[in-house]
Protein backbone atom coordinates (compact mmCIF):
# COMPACT_ATOMS: atom_id res chain seq x y z
CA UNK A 1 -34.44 -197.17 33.60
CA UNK A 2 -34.83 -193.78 31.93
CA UNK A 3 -36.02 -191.01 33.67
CA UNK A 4 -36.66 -187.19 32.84
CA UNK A 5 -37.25 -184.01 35.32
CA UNK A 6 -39.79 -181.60 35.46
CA UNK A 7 -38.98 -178.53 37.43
CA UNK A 8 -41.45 -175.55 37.99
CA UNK A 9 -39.94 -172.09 38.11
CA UNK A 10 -41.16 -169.37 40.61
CA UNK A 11 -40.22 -170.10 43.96
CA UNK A 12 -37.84 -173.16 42.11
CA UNK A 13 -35.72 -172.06 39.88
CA UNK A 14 -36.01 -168.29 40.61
CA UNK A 15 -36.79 -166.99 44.36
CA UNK A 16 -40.08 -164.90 42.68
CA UNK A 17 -42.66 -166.11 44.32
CA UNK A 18 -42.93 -162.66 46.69
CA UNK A 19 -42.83 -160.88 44.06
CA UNK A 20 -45.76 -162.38 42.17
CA UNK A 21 -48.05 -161.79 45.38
CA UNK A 22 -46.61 -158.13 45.24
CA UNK A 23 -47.91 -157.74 41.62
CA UNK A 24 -51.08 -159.84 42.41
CA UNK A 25 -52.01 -157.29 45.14
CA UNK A 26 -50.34 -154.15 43.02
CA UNK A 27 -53.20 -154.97 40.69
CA UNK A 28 -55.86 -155.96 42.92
CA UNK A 29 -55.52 -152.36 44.38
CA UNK A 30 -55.39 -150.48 41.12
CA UNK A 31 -59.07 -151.84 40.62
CA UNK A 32 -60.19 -151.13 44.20
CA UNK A 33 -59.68 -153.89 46.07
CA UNK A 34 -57.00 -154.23 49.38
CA UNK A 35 -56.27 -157.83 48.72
CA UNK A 36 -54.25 -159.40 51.91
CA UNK A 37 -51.10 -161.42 51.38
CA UNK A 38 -52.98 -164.68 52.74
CA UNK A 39 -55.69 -163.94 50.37
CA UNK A 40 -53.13 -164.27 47.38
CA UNK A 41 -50.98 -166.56 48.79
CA UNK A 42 -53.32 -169.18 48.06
CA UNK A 43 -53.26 -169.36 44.32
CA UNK A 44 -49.95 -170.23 44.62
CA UNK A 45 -49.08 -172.06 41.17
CA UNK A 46 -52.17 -171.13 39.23
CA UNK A 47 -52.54 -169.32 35.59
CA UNK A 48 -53.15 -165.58 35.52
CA UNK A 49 -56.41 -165.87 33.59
CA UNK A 50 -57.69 -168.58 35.96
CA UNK A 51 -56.79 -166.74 39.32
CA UNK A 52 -58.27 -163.45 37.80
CA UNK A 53 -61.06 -164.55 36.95
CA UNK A 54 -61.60 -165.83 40.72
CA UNK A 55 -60.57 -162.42 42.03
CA UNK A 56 -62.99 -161.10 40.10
CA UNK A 57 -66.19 -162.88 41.29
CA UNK A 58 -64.22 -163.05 44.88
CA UNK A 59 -64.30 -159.10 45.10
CA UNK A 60 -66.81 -158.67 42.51
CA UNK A 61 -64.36 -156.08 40.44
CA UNK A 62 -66.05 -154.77 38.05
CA UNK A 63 -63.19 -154.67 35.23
CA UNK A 64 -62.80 -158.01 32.99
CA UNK A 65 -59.86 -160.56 33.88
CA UNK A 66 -58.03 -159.36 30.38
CA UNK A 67 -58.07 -155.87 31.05
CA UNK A 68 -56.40 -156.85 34.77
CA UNK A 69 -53.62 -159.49 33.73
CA UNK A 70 -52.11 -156.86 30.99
CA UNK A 71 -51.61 -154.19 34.12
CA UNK A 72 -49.65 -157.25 36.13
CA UNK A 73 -47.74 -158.27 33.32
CA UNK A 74 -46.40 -154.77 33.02
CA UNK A 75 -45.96 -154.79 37.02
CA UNK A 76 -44.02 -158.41 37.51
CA UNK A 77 -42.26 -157.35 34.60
CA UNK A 78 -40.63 -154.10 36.42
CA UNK A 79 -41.03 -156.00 39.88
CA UNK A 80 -38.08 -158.38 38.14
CA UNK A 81 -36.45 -155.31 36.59
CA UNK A 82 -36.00 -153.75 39.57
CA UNK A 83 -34.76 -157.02 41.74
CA UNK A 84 -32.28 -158.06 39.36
CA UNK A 85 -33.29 -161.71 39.87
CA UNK A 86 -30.56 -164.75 39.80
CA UNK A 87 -31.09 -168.32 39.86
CA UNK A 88 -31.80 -170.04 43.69
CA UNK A 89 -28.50 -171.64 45.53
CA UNK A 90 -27.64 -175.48 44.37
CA UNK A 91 -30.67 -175.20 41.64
CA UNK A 92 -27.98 -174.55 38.65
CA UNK A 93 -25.41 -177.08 40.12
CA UNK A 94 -28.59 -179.50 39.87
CA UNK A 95 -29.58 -178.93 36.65
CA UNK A 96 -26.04 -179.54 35.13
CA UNK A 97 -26.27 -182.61 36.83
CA UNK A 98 -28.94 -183.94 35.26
CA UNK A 99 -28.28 -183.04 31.79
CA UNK A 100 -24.50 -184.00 32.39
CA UNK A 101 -26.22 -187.50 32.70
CA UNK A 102 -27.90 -187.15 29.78
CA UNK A 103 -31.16 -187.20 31.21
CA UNK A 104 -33.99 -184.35 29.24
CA UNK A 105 -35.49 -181.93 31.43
CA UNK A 106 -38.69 -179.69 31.22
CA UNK A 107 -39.95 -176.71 32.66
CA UNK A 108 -44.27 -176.79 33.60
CA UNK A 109 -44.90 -173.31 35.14
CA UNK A 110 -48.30 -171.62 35.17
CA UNK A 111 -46.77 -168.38 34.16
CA UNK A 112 -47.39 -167.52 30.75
CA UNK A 113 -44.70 -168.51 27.68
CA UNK A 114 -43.19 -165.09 27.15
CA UNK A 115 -42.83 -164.05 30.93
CA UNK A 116 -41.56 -167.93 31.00
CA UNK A 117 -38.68 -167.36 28.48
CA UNK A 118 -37.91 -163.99 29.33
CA UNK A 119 -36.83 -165.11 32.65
CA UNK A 120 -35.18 -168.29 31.65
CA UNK A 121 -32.80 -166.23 29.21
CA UNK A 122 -32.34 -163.68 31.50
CA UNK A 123 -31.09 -165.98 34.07
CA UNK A 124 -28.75 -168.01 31.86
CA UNK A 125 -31.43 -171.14 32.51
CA UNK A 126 -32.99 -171.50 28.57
CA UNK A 127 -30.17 -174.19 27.62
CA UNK A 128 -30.64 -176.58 30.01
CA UNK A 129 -34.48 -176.84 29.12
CA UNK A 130 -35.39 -179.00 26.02
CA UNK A 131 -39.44 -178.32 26.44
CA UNK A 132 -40.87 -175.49 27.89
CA UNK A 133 -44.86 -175.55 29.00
CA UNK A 134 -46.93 -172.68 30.06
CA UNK A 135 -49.87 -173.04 32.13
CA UNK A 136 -51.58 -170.90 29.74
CA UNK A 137 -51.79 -173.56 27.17
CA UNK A 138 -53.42 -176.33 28.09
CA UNK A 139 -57.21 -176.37 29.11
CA UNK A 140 -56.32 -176.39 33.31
CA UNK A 141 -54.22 -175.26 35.61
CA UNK A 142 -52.71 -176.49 38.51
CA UNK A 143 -53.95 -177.97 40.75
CA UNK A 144 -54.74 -179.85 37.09
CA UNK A 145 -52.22 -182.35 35.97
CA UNK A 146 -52.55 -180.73 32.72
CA UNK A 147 -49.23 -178.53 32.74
CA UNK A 148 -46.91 -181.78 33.70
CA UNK A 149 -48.88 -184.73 31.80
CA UNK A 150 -48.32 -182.28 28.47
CA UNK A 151 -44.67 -181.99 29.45
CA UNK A 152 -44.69 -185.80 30.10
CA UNK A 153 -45.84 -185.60 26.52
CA UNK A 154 -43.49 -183.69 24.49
CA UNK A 155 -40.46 -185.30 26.54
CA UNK A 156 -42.26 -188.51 25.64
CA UNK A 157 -41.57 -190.17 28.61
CA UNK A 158 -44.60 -191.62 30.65
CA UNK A 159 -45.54 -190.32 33.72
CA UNK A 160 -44.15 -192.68 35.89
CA UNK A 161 -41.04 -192.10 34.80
CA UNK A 162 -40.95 -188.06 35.43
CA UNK A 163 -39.52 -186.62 38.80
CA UNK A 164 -41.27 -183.01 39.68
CA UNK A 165 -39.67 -180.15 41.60
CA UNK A 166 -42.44 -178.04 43.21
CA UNK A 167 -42.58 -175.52 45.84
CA UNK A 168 -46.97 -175.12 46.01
CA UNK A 169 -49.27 -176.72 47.30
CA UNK A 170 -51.23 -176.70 43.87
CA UNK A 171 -48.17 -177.76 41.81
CA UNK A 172 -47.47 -180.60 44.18
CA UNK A 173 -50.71 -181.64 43.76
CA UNK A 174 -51.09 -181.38 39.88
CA UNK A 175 -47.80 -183.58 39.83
CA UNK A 176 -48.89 -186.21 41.77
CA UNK A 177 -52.26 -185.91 39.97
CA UNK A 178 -50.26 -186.78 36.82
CA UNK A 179 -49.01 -189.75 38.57
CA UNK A 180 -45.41 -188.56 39.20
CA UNK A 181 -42.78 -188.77 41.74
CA UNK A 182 -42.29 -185.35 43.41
CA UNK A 183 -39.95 -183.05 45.34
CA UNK A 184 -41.21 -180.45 47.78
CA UNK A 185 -38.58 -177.51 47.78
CA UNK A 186 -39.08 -175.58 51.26
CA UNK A 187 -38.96 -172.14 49.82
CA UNK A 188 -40.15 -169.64 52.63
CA UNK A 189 -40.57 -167.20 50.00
CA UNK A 190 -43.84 -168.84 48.79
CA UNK A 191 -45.68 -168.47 52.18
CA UNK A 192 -47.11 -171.17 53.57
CA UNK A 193 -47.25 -174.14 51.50
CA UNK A 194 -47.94 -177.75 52.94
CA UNK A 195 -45.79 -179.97 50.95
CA UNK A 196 -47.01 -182.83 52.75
CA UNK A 197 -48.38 -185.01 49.79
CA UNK A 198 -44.26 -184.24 48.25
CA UNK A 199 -42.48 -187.75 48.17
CA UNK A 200 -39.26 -185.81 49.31
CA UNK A 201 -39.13 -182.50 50.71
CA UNK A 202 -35.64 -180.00 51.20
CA UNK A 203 -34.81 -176.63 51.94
CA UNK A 204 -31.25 -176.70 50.15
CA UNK A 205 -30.51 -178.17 46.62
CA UNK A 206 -27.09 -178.02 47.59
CA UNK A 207 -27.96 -181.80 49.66
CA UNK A 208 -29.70 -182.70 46.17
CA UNK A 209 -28.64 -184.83 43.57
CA UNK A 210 -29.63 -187.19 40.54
CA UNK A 211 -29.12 -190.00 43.44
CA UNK A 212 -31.16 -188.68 45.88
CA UNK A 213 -34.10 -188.87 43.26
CA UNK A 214 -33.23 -192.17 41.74
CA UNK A 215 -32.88 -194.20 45.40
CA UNK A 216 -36.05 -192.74 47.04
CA UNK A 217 -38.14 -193.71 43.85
CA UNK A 218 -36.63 -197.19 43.91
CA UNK A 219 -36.95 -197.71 47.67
């Protein structure tokens, strides 16, 4: 049977997640508001524009959600400068695995496209993806199935047939929304996630491979 991947990126591909909370509160606090990291924590996976705009009515900030995402663009963007950001343990090793079988691979982050491929080429990650979708453009984000059923799409696969790698709860959800298998990565630098409603959960990609995905969909 053919098969195709779906991996998310923050907190899967790249250990970022901290720093998006860092820029989420960086921001929050430029427009008056002391946001806690449990407060942010939960919007885990979502679009900028969508999470902004709850901020907004949360804390009832007074500037508008566009005027807000532009100042955390610029501070993610010189959070990453400044971390010098590389690609998670075993993830790489994974991902030439699964093209080395031949099978396509997508990327479905809720980041938007040119933070998306900024990060892919500057961790040596662009090749290995044949589509690329940003939560940005389609009509919902995660917890949506949106992102992943539009990936489905442009792979052309069906649903069924995709395997997700997700460290949110919200991404976890939106895959198995879309109807697809998925695995929970344990990533303690997104907080506290329950992966419960993963198929297959792990803390180290390095025990991960094509087989492990294959046998516990077929079981």
């Amino acid at each position: 049977m053919k098969y195709a991947w779906i991996f998310d990126m923050d907190g899967v591909l790249i250990d970022s997640q901290q720093l998006h909370y860092q820029a989420d509160r960086r921001t929050l606090a430029q427009f008056g508001v002391n946001a806690t990291q449990k407060e942010v924590e939960a919007f885990a996976g979502t679009a900028n524009a969508e999470r902004f705009t709850i901020y907004r009515e949360q804390f009832d900030i007074a500037a508008n959600v566009e005027e807000m995402v532009n100042y955390r663009d610029g501070v993610i963007r010189q959070l990453f400068l400044e971390s010098g950001i590389q690609p998670i343990a075993g993830v790489q090793a994974l991902l030439e695995e699964i093209c080395g079988l031949g099978y396509p691979l997508a990327l479905a982050s809720s980041t938007d496209r040119p933070m998306i491929e900024w990060i892919l080429e500057t961790t040596g990650l662009r090749s290995y993806f044949c589509v690329v979708v940003s939560g940005e453009e389609v009509s919902r984000s995660k917890p949506a199935p949106d992102v992943f059923l539009e990936a489905a799409n442009k792979l052309r696969m069906s649903p069924s047939s995709c395997f997700v790698v997700e460290d949110s709860v919200h991404g976890i959800r939106a895959a198995k929304a879309a109807g697809m298998w998925v695995l929970g990565y344990r990533n303690p630098g997104s907080g506290r996630q329950d992966l419960s409603e993963a198929d297959l959960q792990t803390d180290d990609f390095g025990k991960i491979s094509v087989r492990t995905f294959i046998r516990n969909k077929e079981e």
